[in-house]
N, C-alpha and C. Protein backbone atom coordinates (compact mmCIF):
# COMPACT_ATOMS: atom_id res chain seq x y z
N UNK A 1 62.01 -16.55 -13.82
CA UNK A 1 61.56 -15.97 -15.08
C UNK A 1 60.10 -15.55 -14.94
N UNK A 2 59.76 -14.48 -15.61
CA UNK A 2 58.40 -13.98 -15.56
C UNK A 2 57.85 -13.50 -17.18
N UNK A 3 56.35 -14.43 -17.23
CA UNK A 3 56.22 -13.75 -18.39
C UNK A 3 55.15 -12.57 -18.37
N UNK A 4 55.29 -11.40 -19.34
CA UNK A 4 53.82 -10.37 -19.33
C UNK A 4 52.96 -10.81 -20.47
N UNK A 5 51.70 -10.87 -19.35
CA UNK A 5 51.05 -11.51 -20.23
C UNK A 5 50.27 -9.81 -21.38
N UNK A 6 49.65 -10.24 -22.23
CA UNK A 6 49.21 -9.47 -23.01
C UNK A 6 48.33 -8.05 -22.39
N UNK A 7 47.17 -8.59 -21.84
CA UNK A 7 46.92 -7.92 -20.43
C UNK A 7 47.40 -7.23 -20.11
N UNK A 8 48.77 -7.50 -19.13
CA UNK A 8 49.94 -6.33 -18.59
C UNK A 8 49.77 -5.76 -19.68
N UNK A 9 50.31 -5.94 -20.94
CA UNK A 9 51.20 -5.16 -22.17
C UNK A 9 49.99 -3.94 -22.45
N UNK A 10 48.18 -4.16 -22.53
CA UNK A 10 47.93 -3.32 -23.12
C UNK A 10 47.38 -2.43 -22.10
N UNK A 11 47.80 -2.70 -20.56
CA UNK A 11 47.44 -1.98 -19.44
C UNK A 11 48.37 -0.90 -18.98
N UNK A 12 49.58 -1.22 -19.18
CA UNK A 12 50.82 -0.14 -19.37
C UNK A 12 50.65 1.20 -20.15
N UNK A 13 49.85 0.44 -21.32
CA UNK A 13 50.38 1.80 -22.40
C UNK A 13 48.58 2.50 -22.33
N UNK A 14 47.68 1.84 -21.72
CA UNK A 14 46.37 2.39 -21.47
C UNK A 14 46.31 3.09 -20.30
N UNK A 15 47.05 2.53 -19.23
CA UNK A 15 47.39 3.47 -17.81
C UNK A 15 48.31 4.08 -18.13
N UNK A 16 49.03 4.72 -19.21
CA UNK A 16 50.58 4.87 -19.17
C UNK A 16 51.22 4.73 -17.56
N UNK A 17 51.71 3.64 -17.57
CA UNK A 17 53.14 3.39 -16.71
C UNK A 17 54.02 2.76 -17.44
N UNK A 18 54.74 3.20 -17.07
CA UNK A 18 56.38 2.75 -17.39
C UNK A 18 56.45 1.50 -17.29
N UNK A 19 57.52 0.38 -17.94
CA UNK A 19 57.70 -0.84 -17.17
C UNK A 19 58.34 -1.01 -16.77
N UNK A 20 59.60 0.48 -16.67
CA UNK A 20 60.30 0.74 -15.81
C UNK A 20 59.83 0.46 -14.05
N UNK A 21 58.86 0.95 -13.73
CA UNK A 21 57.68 1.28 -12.80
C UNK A 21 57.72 -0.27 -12.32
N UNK A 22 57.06 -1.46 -13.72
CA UNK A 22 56.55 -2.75 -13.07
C UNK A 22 57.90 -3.49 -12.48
N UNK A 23 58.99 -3.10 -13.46
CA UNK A 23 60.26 -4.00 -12.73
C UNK A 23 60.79 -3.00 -11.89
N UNK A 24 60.84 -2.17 -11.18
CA UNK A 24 61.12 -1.46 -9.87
C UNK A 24 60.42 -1.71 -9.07
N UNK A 25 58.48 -2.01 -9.09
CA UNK A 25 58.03 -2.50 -8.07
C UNK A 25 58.17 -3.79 -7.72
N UNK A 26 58.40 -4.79 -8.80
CA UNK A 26 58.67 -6.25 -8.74
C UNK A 26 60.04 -6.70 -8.27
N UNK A 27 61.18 -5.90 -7.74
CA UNK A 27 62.42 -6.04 -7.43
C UNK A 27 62.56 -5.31 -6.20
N UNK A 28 61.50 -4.04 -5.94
CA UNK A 28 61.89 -3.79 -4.27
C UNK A 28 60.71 -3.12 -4.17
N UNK A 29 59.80 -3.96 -3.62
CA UNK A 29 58.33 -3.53 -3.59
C UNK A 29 58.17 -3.17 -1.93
N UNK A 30 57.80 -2.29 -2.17
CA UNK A 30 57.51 -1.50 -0.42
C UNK A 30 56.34 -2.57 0.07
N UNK A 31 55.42 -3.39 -0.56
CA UNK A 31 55.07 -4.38 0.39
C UNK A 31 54.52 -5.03 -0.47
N UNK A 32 54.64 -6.29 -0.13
CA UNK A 32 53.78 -7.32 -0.87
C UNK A 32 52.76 -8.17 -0.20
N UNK A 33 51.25 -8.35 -0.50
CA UNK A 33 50.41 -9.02 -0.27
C UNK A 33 49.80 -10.03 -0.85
N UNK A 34 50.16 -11.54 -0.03
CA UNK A 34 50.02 -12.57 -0.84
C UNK A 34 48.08 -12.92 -0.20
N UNK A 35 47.99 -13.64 -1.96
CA UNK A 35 46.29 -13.64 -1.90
C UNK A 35 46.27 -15.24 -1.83
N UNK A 36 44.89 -15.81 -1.44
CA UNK A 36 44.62 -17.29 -1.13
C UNK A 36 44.32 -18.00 -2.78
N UNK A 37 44.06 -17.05 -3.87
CA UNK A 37 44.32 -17.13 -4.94
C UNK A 37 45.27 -17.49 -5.79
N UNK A 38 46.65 -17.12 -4.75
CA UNK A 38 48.08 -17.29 -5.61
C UNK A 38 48.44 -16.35 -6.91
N UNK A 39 48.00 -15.56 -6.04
CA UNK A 39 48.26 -14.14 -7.23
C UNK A 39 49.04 -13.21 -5.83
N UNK A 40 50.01 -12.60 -6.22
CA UNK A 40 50.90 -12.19 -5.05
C UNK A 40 50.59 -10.73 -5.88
N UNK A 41 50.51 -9.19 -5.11
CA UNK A 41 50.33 -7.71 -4.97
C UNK A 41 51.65 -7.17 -4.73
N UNK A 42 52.50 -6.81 -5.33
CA UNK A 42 53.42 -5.86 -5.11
C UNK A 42 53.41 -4.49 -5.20
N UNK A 43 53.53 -3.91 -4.46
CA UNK A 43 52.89 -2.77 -4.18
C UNK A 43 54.82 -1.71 -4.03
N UNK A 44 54.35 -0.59 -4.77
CA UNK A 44 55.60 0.46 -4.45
C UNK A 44 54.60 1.83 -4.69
N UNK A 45 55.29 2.61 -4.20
CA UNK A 45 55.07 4.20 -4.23
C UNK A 45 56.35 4.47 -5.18
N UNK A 46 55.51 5.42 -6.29
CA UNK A 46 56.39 5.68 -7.63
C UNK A 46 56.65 7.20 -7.16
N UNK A 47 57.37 7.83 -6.45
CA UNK A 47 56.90 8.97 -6.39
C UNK A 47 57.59 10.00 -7.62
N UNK A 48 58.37 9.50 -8.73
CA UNK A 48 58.28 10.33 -9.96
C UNK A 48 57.11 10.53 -10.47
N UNK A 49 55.96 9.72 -10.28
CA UNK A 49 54.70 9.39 -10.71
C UNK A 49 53.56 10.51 -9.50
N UNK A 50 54.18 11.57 -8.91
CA UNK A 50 53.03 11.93 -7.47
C UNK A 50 52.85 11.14 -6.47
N UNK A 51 53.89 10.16 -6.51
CA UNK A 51 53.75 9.33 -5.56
C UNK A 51 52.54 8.60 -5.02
N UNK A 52 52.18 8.49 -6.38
CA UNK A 52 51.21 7.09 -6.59
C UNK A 52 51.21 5.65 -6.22
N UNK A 53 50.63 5.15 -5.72
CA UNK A 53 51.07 3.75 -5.60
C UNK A 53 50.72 2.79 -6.48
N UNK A 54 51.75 1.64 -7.20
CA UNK A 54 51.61 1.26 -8.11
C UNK A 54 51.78 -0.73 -7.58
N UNK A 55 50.28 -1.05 -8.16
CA UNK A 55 50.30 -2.52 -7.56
C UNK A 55 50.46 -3.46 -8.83
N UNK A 56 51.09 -4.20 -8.82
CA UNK A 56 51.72 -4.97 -10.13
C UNK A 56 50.75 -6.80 -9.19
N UNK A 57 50.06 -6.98 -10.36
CA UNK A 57 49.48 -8.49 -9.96
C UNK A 57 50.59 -9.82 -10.42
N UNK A 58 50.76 -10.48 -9.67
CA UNK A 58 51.66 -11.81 -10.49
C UNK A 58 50.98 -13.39 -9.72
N UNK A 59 51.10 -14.02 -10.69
CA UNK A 59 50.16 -14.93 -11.05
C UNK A 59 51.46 -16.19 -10.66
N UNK A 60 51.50 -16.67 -9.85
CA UNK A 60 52.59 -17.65 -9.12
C UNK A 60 51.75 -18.75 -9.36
N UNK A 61 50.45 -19.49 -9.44
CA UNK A 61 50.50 -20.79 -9.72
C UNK A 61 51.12 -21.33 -10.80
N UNK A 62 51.07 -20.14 -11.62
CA UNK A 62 51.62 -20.48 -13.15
C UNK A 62 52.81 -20.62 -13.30
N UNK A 63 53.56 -21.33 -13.86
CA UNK A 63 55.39 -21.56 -14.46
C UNK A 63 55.30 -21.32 -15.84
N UNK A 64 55.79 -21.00 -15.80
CA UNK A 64 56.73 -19.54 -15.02
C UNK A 64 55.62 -18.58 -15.19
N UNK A 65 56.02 -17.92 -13.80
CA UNK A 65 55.03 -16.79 -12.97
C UNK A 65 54.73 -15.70 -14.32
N UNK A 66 53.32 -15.56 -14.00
CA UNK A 66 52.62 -13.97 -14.62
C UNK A 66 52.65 -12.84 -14.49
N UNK A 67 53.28 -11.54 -15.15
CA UNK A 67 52.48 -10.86 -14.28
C UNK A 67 51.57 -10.41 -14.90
N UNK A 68 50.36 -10.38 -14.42
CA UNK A 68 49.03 -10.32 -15.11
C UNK A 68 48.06 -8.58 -15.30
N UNK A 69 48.36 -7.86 -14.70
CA UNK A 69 47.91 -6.76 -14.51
C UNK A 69 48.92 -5.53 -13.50
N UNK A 70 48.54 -4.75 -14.17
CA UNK A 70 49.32 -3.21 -12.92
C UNK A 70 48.19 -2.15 -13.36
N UNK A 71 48.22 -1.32 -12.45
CA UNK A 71 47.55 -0.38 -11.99
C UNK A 71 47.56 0.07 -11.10
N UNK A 72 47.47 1.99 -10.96
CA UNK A 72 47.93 2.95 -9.69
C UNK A 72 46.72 2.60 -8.79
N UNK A 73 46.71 2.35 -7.40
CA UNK A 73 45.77 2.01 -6.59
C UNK A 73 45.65 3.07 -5.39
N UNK A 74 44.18 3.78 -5.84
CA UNK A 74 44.16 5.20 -5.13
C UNK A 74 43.73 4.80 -3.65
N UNK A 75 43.16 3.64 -3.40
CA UNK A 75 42.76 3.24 -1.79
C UNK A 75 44.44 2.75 -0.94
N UNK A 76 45.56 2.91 -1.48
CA UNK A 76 46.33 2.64 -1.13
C UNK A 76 46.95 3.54 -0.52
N UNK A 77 46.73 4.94 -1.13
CA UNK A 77 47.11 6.68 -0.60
C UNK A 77 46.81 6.41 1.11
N UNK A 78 45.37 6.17 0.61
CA UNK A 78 45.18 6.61 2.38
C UNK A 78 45.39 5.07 3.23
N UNK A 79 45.49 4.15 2.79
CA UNK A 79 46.07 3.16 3.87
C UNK A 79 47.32 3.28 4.34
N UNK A 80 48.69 3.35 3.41
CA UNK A 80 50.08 3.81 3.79
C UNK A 80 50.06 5.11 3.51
N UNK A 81 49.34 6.16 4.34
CA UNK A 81 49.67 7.57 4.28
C UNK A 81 50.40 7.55 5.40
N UNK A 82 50.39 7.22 6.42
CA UNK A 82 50.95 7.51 8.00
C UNK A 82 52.09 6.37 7.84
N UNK A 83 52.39 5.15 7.01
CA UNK A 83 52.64 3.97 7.50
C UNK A 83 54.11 3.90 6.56
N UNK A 84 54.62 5.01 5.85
CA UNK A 84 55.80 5.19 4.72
C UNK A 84 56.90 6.15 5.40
């Protein structure tokens, strides 16, 4: 189970993304990067979106898990440009 926290909720409709978007990247995320924080990065390329990449934050120390933030991450273009 995952809850959104408020955060997520008013970052969606301020970035407009979909949450279509957060539960497509959170169910088959082209990569995930776990932090020493315990906040895990799921990362997908939306490409209905320009093929943006869209990193969804989730907050795993917590029970039930967070997800705490999303946002399109433009330093991500050029890291998986060659690597997709």
């Amino acid at each position: 189970m995952l809850i959104y926290t408020e955060h997520l909720k008013e970052m969606l409709q301020e970035r407009d993304i979909a949450e279509k978007w957060v539960e497509e990247t959170m169910l088959s995320p082209d990569h995930i990067l776990e932090n020493k924080d315990g906040t895990s990065h799921y990362v997908k390329q939306i490409v209905e979106y320009d093929s943006r990449w869209l990193r969804v934050v989730i907050n795993k120390r917590s029970l039930p898990h967070r997800v705490v933030t999303a946002f399109f991450d433009r330093r991500l273009r050029k890291i998986y440009a060659n690597k997709s």
